[in-house]
Protein backbone atom coordinates (compact mmCIF):
# COMPACT_ATOMS: atom_id res chain seq x y z
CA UNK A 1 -97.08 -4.76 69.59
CA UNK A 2 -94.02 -2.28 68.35
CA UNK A 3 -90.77 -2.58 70.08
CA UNK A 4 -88.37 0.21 70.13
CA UNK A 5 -85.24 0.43 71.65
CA UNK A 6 -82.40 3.40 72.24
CA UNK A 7 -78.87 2.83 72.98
CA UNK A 8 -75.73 5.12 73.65
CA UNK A 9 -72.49 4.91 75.99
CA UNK A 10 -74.98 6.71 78.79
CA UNK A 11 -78.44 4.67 78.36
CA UNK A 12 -80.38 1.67 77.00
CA UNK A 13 -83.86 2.34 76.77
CA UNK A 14 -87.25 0.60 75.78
CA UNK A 15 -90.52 2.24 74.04
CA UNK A 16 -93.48 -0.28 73.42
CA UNK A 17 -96.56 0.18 71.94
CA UNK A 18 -99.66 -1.97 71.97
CA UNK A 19 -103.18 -1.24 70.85
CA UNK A 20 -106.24 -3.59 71.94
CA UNK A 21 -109.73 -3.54 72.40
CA UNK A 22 -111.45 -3.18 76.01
CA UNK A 23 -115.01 -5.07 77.01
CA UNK A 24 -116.86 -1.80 75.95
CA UNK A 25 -115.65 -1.76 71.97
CA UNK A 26 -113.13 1.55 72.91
CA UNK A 27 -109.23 0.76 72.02
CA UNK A 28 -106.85 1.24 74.38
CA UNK A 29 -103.04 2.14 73.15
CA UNK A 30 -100.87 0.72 76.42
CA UNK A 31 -96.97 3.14 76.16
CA UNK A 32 -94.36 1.37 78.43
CA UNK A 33 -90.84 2.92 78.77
CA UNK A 34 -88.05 3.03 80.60
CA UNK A 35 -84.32 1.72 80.87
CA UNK A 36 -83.53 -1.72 80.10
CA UNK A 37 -84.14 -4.31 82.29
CA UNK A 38 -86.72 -2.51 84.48
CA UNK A 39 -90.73 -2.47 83.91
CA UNK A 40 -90.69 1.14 83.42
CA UNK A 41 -93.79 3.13 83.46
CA UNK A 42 -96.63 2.67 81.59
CA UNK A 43 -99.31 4.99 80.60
CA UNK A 44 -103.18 4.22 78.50
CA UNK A 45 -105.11 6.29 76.12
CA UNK A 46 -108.80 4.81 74.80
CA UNK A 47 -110.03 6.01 71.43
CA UNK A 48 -113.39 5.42 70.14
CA UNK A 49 -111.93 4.15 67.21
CA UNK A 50 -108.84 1.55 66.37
CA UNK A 51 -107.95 4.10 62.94
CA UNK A 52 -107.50 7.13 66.08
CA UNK A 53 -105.37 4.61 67.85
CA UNK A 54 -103.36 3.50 65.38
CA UNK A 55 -102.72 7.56 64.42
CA UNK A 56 -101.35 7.96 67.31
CA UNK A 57 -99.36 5.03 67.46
CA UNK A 58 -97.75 5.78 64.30
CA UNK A 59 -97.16 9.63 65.48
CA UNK A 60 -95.29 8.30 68.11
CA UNK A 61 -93.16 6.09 66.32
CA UNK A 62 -91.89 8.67 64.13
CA UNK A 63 -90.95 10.69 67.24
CA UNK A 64 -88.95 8.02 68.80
CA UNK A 65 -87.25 6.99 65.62
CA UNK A 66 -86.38 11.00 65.15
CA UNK A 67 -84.91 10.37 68.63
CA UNK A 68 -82.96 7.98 67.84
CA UNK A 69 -84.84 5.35 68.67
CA UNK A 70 -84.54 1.48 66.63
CA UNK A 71 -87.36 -0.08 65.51
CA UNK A 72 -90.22 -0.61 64.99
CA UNK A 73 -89.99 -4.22 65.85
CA UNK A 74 -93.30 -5.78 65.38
CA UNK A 75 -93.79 -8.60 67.88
């Protein structure tokens, strides 16, 4: 699981990222984010492969983190 976290004088946000395998060998990459202290929202992608997954994942961490995002923060 990556962590990511944004804060400013206006906002303290989350981004995590988690990739795992469902019953039927596809990967799933779970996205929650929102402000902090809230669930948030959460959104899933499958892939028929963990290496497509784990693209994506890292696209998205160099977005946040061009945000301003923190992190990664592997937990």
């Amino acid at each position: 699981m990556i962590q990511l976290k944004y804060s400013d004088e206006k906002s303290h946000k989350f981004y995590t990222l988690l990739i795992q395998q469902d019953l039927f060998g596809k990967w799933s990459l779970l996205r929650q984010w929102g402000k902090i202290g809230t669930k948030g929202q959460v959104q899933i992608d499958t892939f028929d492969s963990y290496e497509e997954a784990r693209a994506v994942q890292e696209k998205l961490v160099k977005e946040k983190r061009r945000k301003g995002y923190m992190g990664p923060v592997a937990i």
